[in-house]
C-alpha atoms as a PDB file:
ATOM      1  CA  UNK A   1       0.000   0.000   0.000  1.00  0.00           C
ATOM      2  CA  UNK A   2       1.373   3.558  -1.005  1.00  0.00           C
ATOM      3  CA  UNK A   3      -0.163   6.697  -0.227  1.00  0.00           C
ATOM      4  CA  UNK A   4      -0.231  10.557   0.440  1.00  0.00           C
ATOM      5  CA  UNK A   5      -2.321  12.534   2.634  1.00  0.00           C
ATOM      6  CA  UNK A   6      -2.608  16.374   2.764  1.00  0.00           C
ATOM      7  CA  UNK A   7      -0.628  17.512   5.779  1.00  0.00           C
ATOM      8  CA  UNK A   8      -3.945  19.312   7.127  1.00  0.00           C
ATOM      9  CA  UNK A   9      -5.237  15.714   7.598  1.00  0.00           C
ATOM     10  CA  UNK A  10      -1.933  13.488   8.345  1.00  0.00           C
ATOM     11  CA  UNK A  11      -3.149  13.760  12.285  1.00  0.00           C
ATOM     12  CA  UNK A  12      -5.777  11.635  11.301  1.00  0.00           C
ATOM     13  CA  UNK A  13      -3.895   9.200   9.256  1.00  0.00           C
ATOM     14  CA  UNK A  14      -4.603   6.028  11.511  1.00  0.00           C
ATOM     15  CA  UNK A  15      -8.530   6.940  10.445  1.00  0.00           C
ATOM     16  CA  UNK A  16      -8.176   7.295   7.351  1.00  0.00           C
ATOM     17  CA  UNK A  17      -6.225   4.392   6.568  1.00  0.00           C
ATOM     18  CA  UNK A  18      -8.909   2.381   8.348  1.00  0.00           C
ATOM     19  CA  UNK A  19     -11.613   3.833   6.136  1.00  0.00           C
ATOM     20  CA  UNK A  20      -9.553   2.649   3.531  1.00  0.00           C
ATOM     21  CA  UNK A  21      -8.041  -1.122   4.339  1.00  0.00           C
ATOM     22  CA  UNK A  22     -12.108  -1.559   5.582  1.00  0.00           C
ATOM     23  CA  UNK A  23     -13.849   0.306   2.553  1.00  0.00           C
ATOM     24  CA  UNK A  24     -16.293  -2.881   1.765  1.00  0.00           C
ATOM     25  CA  UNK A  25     -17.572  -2.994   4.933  1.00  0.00           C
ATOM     26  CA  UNK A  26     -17.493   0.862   6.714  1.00  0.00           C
ATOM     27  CA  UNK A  27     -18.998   4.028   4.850  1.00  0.00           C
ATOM     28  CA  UNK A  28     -22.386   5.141   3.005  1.00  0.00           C
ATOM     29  CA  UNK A  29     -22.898   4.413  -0.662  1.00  0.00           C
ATOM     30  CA  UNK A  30     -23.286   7.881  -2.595  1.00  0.00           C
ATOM     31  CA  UNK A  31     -23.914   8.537  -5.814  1.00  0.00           C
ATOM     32  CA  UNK A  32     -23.705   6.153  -9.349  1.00  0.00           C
ATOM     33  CA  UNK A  33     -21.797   2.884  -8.558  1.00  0.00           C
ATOM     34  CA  UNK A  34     -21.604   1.697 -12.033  1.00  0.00           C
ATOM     35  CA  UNK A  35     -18.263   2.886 -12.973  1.00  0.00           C
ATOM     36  CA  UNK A  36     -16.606   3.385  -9.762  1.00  0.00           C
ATOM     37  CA  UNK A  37     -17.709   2.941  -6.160  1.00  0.00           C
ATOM     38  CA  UNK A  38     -18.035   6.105  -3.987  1.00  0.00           C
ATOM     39  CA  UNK A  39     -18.875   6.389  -0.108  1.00  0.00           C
ATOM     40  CA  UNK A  40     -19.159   8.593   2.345  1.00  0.00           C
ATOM     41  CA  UNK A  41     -17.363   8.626   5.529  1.00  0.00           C
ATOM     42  CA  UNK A  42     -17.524  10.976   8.911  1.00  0.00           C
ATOM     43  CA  UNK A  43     -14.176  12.227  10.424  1.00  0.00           C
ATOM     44  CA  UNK A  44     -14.006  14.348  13.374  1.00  0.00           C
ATOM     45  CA  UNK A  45     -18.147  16.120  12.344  1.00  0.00           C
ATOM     46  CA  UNK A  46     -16.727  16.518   8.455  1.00  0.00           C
ATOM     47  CA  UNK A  47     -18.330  14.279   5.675  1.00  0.00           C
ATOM     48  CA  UNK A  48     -15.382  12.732   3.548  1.00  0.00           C
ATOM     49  CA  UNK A  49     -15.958  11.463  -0.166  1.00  0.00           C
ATOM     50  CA  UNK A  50     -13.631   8.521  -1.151  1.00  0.00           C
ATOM     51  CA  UNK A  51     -14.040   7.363  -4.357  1.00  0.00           C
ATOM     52  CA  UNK A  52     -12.804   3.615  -4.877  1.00  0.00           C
ATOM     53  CA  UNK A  53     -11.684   3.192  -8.697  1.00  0.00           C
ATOM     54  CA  UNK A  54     -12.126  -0.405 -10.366  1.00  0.00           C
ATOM     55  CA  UNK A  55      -8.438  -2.087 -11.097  1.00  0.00           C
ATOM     56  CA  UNK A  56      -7.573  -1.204 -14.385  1.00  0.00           C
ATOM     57  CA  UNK A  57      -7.433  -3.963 -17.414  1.00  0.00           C
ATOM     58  CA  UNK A  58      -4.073  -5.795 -17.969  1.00  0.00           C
ATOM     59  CA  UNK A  59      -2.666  -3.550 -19.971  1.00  0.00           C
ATOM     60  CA  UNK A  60      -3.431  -0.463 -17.689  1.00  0.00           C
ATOM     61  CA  UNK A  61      -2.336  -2.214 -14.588  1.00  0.00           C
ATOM     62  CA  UNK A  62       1.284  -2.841 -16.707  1.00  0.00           C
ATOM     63  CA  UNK A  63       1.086   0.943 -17.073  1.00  0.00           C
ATOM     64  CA  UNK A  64      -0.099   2.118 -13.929  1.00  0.00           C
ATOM     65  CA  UNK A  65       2.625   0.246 -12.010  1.00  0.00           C
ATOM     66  CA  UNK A  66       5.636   1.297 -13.826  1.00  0.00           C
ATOM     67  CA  UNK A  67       4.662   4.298 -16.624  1.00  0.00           C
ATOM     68  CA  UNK A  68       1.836   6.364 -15.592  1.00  0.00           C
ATOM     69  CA  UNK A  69       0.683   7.925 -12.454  1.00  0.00           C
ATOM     70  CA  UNK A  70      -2.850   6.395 -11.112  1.00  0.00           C
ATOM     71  CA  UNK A  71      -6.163   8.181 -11.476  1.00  0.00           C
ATOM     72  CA  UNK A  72      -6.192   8.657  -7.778  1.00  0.00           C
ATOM     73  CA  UNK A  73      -3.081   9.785  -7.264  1.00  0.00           C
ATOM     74  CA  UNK A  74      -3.843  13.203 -10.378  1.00  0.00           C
ATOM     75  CA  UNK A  75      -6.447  13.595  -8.864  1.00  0.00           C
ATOM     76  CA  UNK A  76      -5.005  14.255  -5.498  1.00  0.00           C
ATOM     77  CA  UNK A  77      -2.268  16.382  -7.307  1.00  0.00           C
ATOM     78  CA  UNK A  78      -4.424  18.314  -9.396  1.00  0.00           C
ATOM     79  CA  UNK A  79      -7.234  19.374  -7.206  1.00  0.00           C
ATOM     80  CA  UNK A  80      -4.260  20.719  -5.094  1.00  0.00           C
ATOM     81  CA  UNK A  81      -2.837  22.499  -8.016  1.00  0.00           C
ATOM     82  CA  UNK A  82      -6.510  23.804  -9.164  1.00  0.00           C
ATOM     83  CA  UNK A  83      -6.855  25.470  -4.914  1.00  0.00           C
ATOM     84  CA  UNK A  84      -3.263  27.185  -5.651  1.00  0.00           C
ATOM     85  CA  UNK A  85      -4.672  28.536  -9.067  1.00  0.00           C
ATOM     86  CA  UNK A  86      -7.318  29.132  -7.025  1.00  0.00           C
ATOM     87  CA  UNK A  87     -10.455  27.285  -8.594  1.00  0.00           C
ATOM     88  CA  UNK A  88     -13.228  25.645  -6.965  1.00  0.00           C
ATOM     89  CA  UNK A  89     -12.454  22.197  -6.303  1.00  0.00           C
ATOM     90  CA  UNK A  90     -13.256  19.557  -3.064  1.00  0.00           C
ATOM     91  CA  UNK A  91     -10.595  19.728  -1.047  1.00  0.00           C
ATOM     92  CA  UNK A  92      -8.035  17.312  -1.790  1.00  0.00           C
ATOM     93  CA  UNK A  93      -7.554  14.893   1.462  1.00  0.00           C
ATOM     94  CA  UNK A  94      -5.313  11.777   0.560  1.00  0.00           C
ATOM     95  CA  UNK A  95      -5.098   8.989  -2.275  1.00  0.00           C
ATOM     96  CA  UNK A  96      -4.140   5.490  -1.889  1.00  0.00           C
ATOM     97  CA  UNK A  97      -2.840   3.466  -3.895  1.00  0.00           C
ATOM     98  CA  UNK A  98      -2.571  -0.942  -4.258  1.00  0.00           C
ATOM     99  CA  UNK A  99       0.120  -2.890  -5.912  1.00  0.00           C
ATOM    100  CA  UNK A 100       2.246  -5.831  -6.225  1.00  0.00           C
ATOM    101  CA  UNK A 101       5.569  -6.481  -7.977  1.00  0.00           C
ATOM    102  CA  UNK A 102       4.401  -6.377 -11.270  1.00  0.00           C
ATOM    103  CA  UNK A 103       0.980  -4.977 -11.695  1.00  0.00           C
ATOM    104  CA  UNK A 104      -1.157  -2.225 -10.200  1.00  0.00           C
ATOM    105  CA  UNK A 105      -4.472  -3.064  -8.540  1.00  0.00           C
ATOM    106  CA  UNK A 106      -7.059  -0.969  -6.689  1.00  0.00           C
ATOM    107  CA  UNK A 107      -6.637   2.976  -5.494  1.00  0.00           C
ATOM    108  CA  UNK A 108      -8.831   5.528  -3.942  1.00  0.00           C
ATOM    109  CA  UNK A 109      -8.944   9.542  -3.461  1.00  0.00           C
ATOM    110  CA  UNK A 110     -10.072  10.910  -0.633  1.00  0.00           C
ATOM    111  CA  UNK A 111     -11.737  14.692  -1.029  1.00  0.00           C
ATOM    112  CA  UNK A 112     -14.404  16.752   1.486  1.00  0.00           C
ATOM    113  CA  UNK A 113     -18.251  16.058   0.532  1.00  0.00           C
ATOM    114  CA  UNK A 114     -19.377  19.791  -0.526  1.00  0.00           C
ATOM    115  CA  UNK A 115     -23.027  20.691   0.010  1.00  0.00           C
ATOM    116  CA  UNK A 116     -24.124  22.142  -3.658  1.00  0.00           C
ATOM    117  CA  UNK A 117     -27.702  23.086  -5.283  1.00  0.00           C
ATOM    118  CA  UNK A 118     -27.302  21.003  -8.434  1.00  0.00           C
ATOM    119  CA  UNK A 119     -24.572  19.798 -10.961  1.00  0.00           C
ATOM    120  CA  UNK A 120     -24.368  21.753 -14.508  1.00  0.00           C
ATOM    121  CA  UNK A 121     -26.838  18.782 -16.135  1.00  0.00           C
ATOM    122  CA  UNK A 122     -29.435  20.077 -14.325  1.00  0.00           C
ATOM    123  CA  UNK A 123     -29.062  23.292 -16.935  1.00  0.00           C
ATOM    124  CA  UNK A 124     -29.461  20.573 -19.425  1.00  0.00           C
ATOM    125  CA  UNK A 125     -32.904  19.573 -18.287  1.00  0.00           C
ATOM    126  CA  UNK A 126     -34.724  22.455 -16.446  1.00  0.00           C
ATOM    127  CA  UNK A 127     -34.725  25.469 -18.087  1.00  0.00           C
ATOM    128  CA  UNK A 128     -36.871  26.917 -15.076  1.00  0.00           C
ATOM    129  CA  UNK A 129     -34.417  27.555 -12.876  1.00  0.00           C
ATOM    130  CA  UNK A 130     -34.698  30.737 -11.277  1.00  0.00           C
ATOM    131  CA  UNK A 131     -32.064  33.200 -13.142  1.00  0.00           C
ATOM    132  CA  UNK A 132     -31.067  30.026 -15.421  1.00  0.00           C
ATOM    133  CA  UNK A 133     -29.498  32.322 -17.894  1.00  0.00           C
ATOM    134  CA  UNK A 134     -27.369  34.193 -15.348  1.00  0.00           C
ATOM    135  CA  UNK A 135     -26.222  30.995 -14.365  1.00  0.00           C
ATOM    136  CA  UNK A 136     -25.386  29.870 -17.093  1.00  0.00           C
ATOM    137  CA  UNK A 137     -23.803  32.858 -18.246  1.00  0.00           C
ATOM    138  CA  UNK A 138     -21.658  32.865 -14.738  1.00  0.00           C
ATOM    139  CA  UNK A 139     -20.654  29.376 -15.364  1.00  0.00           C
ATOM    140  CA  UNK A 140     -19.013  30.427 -18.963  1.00  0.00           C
ATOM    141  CA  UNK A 141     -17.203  33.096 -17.246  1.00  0.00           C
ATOM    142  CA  UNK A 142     -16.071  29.987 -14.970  1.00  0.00           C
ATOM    143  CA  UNK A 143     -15.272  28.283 -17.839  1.00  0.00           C
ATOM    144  CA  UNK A 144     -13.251  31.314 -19.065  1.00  0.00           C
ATOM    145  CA  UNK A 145     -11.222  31.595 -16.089  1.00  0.00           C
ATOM    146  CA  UNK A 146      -9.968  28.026 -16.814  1.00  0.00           C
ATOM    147  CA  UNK A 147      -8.343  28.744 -19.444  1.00  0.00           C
ATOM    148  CA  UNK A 148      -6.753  32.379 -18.683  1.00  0.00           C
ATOM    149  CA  UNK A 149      -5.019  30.426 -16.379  1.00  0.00           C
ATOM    150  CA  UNK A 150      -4.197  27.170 -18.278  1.00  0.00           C
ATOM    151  CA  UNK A 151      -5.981  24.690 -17.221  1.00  0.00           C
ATOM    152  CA  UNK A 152      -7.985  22.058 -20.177  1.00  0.00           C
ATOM    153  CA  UNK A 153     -10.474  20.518 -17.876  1.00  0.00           C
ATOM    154  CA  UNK A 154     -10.545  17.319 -20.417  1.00  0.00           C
ATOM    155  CA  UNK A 155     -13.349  15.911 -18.642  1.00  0.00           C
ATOM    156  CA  UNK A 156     -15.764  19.187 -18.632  1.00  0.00           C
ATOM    157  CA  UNK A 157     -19.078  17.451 -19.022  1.00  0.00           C
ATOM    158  CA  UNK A 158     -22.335  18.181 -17.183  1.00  0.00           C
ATOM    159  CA  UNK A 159     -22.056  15.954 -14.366  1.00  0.00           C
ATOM    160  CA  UNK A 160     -18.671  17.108 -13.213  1.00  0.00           C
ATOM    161  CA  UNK A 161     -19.419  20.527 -11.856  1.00  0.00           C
ATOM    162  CA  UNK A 162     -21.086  21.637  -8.861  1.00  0.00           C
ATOM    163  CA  UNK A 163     -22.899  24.527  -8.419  1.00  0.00           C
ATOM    164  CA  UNK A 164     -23.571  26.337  -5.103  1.00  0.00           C
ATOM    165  CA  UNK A 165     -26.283  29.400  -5.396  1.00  0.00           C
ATOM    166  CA  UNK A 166     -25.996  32.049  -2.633  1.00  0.00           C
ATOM    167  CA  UNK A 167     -28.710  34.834  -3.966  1.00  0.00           C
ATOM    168  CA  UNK A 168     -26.911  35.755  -7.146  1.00  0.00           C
ATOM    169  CA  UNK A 169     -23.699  35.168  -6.091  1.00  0.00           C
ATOM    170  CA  UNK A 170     -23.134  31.296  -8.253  1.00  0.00           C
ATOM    171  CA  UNK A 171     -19.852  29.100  -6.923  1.00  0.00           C
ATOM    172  CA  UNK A 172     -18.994  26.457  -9.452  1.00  0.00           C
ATOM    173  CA  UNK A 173     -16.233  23.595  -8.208  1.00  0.00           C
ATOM    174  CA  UNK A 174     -15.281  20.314 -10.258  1.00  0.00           C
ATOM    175  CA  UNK A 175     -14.905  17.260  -9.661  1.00  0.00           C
ATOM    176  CA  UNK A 176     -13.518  13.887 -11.222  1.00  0.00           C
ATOM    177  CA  UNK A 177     -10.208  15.675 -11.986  1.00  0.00           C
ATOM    178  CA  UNK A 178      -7.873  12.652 -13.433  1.00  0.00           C
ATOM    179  CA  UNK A 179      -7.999  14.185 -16.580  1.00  0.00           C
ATOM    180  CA  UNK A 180      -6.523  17.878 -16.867  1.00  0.00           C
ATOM    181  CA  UNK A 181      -3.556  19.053 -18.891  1.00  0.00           C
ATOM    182  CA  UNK A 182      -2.403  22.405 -17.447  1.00  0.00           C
ATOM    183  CA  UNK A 183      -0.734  24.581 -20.549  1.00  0.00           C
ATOM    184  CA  UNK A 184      -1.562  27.807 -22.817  1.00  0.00           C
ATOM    185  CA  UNK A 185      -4.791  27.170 -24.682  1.00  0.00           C
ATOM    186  CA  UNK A 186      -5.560  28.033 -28.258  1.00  0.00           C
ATOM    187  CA  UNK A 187      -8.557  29.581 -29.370  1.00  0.00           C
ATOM    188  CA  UNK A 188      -9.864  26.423 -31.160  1.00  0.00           C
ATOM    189  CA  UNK A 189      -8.998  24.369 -28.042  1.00  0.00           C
ATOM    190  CA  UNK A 190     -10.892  26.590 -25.959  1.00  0.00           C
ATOM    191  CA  UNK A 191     -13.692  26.552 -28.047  1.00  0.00           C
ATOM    192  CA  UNK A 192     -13.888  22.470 -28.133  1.00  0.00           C
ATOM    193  CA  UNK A 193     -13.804  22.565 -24.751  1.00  0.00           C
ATOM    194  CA  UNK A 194     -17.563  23.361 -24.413  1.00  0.00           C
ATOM    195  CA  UNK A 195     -18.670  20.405 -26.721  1.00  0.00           C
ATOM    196  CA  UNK A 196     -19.679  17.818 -24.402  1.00  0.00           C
ATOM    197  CA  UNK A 197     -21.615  20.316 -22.081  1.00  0.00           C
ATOM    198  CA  UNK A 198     -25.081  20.623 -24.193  1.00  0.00           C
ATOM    199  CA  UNK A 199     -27.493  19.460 -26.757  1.00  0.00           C
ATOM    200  CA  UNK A 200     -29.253  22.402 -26.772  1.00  0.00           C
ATOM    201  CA  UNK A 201     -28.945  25.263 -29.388  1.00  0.00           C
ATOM    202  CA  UNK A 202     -30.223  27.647 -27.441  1.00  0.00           C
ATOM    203  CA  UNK A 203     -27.886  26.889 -24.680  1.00  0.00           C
ATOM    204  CA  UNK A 204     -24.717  27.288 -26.807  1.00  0.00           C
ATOM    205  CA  UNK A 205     -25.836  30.394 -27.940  1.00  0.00           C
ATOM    206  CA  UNK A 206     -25.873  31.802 -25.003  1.00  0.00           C
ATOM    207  CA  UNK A 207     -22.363  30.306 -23.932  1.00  0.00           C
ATOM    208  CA  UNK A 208     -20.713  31.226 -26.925  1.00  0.00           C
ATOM    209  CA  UNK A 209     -22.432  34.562 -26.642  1.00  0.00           C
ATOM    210  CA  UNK A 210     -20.844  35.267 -23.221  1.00  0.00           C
ATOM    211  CA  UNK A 211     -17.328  33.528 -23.613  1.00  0.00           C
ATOM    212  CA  UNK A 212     -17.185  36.070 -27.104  1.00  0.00           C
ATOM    213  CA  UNK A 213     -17.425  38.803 -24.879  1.00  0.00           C
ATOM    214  CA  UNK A 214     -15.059  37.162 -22.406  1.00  0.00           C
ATOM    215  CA  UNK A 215     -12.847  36.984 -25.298  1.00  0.00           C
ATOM    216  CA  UNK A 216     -13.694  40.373 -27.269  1.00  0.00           C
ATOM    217  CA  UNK A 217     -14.145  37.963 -29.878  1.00  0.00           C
ATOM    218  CA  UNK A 218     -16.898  38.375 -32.866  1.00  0.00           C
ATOM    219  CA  UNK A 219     -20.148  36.134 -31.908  1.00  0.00           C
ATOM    220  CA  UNK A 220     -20.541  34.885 -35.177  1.00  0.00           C
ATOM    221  CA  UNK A 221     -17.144  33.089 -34.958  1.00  0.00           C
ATOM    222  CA  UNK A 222     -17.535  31.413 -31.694  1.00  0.00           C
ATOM    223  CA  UNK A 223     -20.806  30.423 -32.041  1.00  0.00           C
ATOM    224  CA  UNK A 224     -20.113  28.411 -35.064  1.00  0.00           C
ATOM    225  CA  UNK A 225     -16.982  26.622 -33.958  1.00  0.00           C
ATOM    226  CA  UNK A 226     -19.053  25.756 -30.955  1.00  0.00           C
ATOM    227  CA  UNK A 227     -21.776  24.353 -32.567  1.00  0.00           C
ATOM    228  CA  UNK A 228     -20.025  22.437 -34.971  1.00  0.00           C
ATOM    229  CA  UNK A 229     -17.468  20.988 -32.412  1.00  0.00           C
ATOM    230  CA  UNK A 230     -20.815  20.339 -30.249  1.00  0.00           C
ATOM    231  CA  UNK A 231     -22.394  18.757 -32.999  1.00  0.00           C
ATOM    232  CA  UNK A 232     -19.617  16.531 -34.056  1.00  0.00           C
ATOM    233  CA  UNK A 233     -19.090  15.432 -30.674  1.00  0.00           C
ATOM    234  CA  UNK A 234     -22.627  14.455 -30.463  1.00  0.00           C
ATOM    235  CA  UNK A 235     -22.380  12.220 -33.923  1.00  0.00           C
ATOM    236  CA  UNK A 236     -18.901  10.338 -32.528  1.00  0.00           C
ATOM    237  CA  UNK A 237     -20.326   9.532 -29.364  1.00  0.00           C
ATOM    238  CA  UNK A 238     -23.576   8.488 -30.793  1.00  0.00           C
ATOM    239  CA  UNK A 239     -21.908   6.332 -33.242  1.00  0.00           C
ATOM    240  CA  UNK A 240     -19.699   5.251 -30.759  1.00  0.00           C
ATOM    241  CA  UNK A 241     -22.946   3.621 -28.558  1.00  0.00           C
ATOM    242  CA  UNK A 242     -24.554   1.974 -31.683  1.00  0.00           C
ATOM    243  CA  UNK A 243     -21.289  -0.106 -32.188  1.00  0.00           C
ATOM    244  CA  UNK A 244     -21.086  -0.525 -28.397  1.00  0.00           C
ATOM    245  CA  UNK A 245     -24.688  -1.744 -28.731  1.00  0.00           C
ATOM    246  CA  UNK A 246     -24.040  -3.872 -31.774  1.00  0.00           C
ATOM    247  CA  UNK A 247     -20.964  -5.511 -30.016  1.00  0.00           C
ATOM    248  CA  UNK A 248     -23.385  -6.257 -26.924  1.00  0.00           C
ATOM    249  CA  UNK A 249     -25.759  -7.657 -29.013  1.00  0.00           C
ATOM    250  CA  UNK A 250     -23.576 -10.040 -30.780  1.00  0.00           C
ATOM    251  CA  UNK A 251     -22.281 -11.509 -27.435  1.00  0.00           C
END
């Protein structure tokens, strides 16, 4: 077993370890388990998220043991790199990590459980939200801030950011970090970085309407790289399901 804890939490290593080594058996199921099993845990009147990823295929566990660094172990480094930048993020607690001589096995990142309204999907599907286009226009400027300071959220899709309202004042934070390159960003980049978010036309208008003026860049222009990159987005990962489907079906 290898791990790291933030230093604001090593006092309560012996804890957390235990959480760990006992996950099966200790802790609250939260959330989705298809993918990845996540549970809640109390320490000292704080709620704790640790999110358990499956072990990796063959070739991945190859990789993860010797080449790559494990999904819970960026995540742990990143969300501390996104507080220094300062963007919202969980705060970053520990990760652990699994693994024998030759292969990698199981590993888990530990983060605080935030209290939050709703995640961005819920933009997707209730367009009566109360000032739903102020929100939505806050989260582009969100979005925006990203990438002034060089961050390429990879995974920016609608369940992976939480929104907090406080009257008008809208905190956004993400989550599921493993996937983030941190560099200068490119217009076109920047642009593609919004196609996973919505299906909606009238949403990416208003997106690419506010990150223009984020920008001082012509509306026209964004809005049609966003659109298209939305749209062909939208045809790969639809084609992508029917051959997921037809491979399903044949087994």
């Amino acid at each position: 077993m290898n791990y790291m804890i933030n230093k604001l939490f090593q006092p309560f290593e012996t804890k957390l370890t235990n959480y760990i080594i006992n996950f099966d058996n200790l802790g609250e199921d939260y959330g989705n388990q298809d993918r990845n099993s996540l549970k809640l845990f109390q320490l000292e009147g704080q709620t704790l998220n640790v999110k358990s990823f499956r072990i990796p295929n063959i070739i991945n566990q190859i990789a993860y043991r010797f080449f790559r660094k494990s999904k819970a172990q960026r995540s742990f480094e990143y969300a501390i790199k996104l507080k220094e930048l300062g963007v919202g993020t969980p705060m970053p607690i520990a990760y652990y990590e699994f693994k024998t001589p030759f292969l990698f096995k199981k590993s888990f990142y530990i983060s605080e459980q935030l209290d939050y309204d709703f995640t961005y999907r819920a933009l997707t599907t209730n367009y009566n939200i109360p000032n739903y286009e102020a929100i939505l226009r806050a989260f582009t400027r969100f979005t925006f801030q990203l990438h002034e300071k060089g961050i390429h959220f990879l995974d920016h899709s609608p369940g992976n950011t939480l929104i907090q309202l406080n009257s008008d004042d809208y905190k956004f934070y993400i989550v599921d970090l493993n996937r983030m390159d941190f560099k200068e960003l490119d217009f076109e980049t920047r642009i593609k970085n919004f196609s996973r978010l919505s299906t909606q036309k009238y949403m990416v208008e208003i997106m690419s309407d506010e990150y223009a003026k984020c920008l001082g860049e012509n509306y026209d222009k964004v809005f049609k790289l966003m659109w298209r990159d939305t749209e062909a987005f939208q045809e790969k990962y639809h084609k992508r399901r029917r051959l997921k489907n037809k491979l399903k079906f044949w087994k």
